[in-house]
PDB file of N, CA and C in Angstrom:
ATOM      1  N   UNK A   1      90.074  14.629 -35.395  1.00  0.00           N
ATOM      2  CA  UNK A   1      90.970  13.509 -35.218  1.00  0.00           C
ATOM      3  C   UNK A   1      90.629  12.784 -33.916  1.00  0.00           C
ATOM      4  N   UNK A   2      90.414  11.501 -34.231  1.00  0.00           N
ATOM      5  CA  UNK A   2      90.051  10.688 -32.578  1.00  0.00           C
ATOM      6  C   UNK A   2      91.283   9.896 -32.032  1.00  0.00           C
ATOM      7  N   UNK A   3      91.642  10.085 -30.886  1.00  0.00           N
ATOM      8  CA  UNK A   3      93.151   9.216 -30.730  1.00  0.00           C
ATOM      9  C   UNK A   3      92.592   7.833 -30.745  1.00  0.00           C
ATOM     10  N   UNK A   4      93.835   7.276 -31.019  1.00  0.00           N
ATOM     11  CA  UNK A   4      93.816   5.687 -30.910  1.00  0.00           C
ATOM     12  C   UNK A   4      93.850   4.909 -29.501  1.00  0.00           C
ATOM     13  N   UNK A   5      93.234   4.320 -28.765  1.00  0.00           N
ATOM     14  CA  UNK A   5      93.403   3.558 -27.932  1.00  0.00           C
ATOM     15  C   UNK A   5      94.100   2.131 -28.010  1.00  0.00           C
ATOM     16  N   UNK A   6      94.428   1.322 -26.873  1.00  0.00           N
ATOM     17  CA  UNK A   6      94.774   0.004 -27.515  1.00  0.00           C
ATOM     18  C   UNK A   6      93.546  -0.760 -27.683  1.00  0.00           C
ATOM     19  N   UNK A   7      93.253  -1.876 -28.206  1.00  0.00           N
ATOM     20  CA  UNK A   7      92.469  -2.933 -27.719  1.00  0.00           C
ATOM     21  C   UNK A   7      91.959  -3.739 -26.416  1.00  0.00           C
ATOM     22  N   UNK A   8      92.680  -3.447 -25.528  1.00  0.00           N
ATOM     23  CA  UNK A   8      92.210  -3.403 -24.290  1.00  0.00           C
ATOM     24  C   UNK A   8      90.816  -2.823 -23.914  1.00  0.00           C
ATOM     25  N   UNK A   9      90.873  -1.514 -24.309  1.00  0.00           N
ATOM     26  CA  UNK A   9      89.996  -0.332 -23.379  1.00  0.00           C
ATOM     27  C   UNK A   9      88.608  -0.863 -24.505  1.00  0.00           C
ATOM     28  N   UNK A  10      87.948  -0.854 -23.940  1.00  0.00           N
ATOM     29  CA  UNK A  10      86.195  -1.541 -24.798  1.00  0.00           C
ATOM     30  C   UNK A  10      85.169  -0.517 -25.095  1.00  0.00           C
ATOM     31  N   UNK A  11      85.379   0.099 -24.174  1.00  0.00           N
ATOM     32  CA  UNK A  11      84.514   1.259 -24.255  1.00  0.00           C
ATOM     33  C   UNK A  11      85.518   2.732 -24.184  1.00  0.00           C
ATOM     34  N   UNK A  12      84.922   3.462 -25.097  1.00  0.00           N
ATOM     35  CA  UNK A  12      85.614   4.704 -25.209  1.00  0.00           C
ATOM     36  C   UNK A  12      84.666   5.995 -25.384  1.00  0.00           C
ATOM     37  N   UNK A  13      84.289   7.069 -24.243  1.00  0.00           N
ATOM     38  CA  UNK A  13      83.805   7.925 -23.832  1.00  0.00           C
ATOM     39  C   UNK A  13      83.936   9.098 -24.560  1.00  0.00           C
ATOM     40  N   UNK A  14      83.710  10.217 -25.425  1.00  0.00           N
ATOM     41  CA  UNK A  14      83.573  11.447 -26.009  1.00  0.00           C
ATOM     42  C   UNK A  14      83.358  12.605 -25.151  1.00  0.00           C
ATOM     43  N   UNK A  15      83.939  13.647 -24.828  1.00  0.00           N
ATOM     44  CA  UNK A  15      83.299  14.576 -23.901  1.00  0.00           C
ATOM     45  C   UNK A  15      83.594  15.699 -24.662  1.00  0.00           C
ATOM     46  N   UNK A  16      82.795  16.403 -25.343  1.00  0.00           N
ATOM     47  CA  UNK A  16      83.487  17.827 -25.994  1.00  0.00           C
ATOM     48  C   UNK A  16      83.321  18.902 -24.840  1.00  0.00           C
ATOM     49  N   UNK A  17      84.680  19.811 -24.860  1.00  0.00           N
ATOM     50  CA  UNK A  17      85.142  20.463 -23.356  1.00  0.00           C
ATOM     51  C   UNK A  17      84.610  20.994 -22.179  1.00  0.00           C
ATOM     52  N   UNK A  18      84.197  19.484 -21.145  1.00  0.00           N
ATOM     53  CA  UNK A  18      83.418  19.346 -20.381  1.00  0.00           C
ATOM     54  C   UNK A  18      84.241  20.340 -19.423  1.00  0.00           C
ATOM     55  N   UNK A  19      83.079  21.142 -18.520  1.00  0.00           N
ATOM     56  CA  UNK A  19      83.893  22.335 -17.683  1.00  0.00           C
ATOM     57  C   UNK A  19      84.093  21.445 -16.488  1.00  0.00           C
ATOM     58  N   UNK A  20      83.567  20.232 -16.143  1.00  0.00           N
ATOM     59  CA  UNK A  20      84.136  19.622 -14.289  1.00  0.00           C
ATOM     60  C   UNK A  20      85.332  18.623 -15.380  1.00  0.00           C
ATOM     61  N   UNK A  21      86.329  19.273 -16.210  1.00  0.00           N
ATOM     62  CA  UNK A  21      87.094  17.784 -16.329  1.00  0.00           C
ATOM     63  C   UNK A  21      87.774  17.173 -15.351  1.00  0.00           C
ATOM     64  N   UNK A  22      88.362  17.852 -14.519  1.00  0.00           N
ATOM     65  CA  UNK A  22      89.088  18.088 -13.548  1.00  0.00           C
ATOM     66  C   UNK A  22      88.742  16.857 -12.063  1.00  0.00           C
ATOM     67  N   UNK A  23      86.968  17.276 -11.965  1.00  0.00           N
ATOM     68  CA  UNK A  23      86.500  16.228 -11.388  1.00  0.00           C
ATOM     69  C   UNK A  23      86.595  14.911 -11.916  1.00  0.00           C
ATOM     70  N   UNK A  24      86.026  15.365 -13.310  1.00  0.00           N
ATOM     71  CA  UNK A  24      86.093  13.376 -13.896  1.00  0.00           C
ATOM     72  C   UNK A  24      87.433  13.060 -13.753  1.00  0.00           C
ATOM     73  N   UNK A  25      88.133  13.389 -13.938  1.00  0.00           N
ATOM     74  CA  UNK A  25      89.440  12.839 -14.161  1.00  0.00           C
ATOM     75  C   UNK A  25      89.620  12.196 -12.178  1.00  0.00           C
ATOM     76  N   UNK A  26      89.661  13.325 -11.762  1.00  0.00           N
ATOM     77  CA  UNK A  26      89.470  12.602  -9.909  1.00  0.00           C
ATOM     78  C   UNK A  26      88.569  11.035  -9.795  1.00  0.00           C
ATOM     79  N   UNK A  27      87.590  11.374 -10.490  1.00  0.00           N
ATOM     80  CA  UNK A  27      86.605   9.988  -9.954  1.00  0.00           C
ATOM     81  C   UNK A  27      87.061   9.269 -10.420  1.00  0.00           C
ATOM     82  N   UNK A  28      87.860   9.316 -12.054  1.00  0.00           N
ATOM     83  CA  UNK A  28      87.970   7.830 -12.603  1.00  0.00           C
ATOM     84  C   UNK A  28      89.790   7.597 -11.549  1.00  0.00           C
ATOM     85  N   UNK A  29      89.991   8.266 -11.158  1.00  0.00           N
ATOM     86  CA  UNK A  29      91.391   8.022 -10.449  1.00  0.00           C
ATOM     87  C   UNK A  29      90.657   7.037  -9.088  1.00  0.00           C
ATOM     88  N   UNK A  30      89.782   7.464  -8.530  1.00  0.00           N
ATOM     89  CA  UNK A  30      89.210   7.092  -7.133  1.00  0.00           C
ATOM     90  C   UNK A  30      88.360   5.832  -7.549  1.00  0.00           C
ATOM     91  N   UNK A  31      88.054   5.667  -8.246  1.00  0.00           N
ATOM     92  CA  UNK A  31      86.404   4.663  -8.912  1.00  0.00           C
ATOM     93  C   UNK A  31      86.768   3.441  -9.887  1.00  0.00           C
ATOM     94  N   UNK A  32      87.735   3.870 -10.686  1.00  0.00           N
ATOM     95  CA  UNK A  32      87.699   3.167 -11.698  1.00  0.00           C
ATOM     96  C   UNK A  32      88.409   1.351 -11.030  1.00  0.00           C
ATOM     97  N   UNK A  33      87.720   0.368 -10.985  1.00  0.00           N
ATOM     98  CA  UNK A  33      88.469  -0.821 -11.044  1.00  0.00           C
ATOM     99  C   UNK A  33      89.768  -1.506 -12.041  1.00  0.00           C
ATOM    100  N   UNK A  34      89.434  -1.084 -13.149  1.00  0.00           N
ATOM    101  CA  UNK A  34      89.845  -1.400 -14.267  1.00  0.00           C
ATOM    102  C   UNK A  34      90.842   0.178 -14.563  1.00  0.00           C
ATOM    103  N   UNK A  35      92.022  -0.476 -15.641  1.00  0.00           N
ATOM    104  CA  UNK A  35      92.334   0.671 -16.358  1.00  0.00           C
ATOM    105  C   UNK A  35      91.676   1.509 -17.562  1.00  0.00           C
ATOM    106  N   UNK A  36      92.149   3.151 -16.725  1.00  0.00           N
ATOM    107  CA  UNK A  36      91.598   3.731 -17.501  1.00  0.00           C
ATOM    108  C   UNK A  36      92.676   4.159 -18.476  1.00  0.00           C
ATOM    109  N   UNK A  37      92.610   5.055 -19.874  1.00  0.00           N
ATOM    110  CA  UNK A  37      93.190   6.174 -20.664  1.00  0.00           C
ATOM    111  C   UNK A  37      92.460   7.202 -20.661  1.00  0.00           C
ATOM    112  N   UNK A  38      92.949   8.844 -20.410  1.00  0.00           N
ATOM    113  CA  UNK A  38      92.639   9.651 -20.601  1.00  0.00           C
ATOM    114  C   UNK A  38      93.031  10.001 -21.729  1.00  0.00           C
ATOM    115  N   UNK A  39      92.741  10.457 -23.155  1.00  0.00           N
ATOM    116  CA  UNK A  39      93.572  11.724 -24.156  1.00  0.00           C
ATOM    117  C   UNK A  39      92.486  12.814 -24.316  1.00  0.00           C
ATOM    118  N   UNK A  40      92.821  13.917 -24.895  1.00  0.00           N
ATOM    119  CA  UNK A  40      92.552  15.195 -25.315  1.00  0.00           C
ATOM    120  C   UNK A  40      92.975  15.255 -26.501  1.00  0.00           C
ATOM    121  N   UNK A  41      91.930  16.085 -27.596  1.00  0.00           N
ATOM    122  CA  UNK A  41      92.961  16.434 -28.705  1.00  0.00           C
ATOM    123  C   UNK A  41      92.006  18.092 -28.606  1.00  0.00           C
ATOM    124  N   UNK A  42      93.180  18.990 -28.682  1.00  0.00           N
ATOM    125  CA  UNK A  42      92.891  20.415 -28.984  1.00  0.00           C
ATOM    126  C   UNK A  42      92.453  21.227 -29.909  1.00  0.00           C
ATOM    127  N   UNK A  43      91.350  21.968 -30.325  1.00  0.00           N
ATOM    128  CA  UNK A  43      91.009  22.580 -31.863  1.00  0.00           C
ATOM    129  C   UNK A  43      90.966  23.221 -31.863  1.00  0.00           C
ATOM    130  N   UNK A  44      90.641  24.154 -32.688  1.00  0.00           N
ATOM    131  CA  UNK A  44      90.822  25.779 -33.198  1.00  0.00           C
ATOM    132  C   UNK A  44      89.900  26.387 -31.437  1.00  0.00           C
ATOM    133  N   UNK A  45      88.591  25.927 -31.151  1.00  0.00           N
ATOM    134  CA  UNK A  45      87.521  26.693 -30.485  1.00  0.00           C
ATOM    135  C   UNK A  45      87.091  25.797 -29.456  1.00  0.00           C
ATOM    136  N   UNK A  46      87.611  24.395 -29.394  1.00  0.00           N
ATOM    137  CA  UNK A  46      87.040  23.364 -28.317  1.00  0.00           C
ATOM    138  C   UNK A  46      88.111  22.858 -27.645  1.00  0.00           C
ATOM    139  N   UNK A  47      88.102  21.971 -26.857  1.00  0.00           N
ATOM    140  CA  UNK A  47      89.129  20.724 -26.698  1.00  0.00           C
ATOM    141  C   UNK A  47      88.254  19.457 -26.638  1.00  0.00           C
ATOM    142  N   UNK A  48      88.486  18.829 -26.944  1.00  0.00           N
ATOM    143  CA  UNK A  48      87.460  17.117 -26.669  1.00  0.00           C
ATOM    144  C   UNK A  48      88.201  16.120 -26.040  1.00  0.00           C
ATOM    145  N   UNK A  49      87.696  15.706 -25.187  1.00  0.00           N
ATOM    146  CA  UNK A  49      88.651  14.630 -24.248  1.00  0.00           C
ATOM    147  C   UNK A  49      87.613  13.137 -24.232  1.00  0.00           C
ATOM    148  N   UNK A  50      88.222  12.400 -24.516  1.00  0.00           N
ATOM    149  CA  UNK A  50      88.589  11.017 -24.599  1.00  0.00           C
ATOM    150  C   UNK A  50      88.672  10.301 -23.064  1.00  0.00           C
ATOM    151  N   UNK A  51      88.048   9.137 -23.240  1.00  0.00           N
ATOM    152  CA  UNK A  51      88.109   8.349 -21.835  1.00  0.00           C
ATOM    153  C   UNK A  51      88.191   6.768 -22.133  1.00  0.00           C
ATOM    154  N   UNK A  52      88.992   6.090 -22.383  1.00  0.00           N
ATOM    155  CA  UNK A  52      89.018   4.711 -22.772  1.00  0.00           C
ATOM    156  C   UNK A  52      89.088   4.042 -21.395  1.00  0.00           C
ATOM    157  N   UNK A  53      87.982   2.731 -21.238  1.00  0.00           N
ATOM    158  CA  UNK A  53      87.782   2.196 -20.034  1.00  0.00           C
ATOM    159  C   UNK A  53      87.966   0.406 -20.440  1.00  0.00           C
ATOM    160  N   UNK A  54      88.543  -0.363 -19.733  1.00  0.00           N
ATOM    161  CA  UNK A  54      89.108  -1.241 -20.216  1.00  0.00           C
ATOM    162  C   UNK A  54      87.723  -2.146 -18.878  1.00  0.00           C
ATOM    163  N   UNK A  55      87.229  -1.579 -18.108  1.00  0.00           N
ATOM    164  CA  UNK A  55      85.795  -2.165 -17.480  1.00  0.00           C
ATOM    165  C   UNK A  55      85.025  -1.783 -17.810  1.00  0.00           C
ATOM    166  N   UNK A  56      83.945  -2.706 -18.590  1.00  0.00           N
ATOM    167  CA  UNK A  56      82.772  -2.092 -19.083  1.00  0.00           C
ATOM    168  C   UNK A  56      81.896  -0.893 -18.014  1.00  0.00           C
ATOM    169  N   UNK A  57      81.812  -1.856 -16.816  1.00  0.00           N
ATOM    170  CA  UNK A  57      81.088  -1.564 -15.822  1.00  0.00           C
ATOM    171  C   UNK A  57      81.219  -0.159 -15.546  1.00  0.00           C
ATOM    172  N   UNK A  58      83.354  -0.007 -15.270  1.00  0.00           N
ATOM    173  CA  UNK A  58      83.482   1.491 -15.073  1.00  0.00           C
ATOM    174  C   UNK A  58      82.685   2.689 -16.103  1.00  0.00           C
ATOM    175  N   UNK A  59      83.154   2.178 -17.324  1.00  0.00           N
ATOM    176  CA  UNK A  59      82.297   3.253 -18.204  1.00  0.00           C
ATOM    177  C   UNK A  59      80.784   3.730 -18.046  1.00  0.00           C
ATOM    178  N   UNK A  60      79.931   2.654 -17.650  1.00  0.00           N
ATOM    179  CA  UNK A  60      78.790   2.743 -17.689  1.00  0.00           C
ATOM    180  C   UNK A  60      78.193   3.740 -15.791  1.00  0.00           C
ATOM    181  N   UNK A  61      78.679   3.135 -14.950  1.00  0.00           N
ATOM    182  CA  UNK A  61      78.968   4.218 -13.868  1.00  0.00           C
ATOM    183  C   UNK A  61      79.439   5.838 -14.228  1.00  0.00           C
ATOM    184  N   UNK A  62      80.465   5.741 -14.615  1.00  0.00           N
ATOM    185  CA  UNK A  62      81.073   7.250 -15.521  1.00  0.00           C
ATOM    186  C   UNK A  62      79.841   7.996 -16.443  1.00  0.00           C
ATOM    187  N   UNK A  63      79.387   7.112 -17.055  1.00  0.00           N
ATOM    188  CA  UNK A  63      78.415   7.568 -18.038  1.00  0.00           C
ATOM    189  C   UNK A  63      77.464   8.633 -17.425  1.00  0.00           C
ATOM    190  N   UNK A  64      76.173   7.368 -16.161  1.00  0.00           N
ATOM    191  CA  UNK A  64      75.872   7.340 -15.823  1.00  0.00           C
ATOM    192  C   UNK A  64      75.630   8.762 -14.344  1.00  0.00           C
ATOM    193  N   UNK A  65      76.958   9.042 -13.717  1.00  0.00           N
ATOM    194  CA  UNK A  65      77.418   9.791 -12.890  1.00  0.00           C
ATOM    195  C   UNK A  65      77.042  11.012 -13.643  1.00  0.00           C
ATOM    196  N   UNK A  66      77.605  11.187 -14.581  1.00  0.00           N
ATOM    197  CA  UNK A  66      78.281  12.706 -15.854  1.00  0.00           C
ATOM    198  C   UNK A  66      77.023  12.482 -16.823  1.00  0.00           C
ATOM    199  N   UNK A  67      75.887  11.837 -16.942  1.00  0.00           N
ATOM    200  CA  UNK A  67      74.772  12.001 -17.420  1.00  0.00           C
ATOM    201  C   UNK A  67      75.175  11.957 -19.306  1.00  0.00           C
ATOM    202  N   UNK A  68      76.512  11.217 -19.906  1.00  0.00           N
ATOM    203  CA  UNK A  68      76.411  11.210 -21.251  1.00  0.00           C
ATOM    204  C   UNK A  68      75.432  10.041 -21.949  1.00  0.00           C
TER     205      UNK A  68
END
């Protein structure tokens, strides 16, 4: 299941259960110009977290940083 974002956020990030989430979540708090959304959805054996970026730019820095 992928959550829904609004139309705002342009770019939307995939991370299946990255072990620094903790950090990303810090940088896009410290970095991000634009608004971000964080969601998670939980599964039997993973968690996958979600990053909707409403600045292109931010996403591509994020990307970029975290090597997706």
């Amino acid at each position: 299941m992928t959550p829904v974002f609004d139309d705002r956020f342009k770019t939307v990030i995939r991370c299946k259960s990255p072990l620094g989430y903790l950090e990303m979540l810090d940088w896009v708090n410290k970095n991000s110009n634009g608004s971000v959304q964080t969601k998670f959805v939980e599964g039997a054996d993973e968690v996958v977290f979600y990053f909707g970026f409403e600045d292109k730019d931010d996403a591509l820095l994020f990307k970029i940083k975290y090597s997706m």
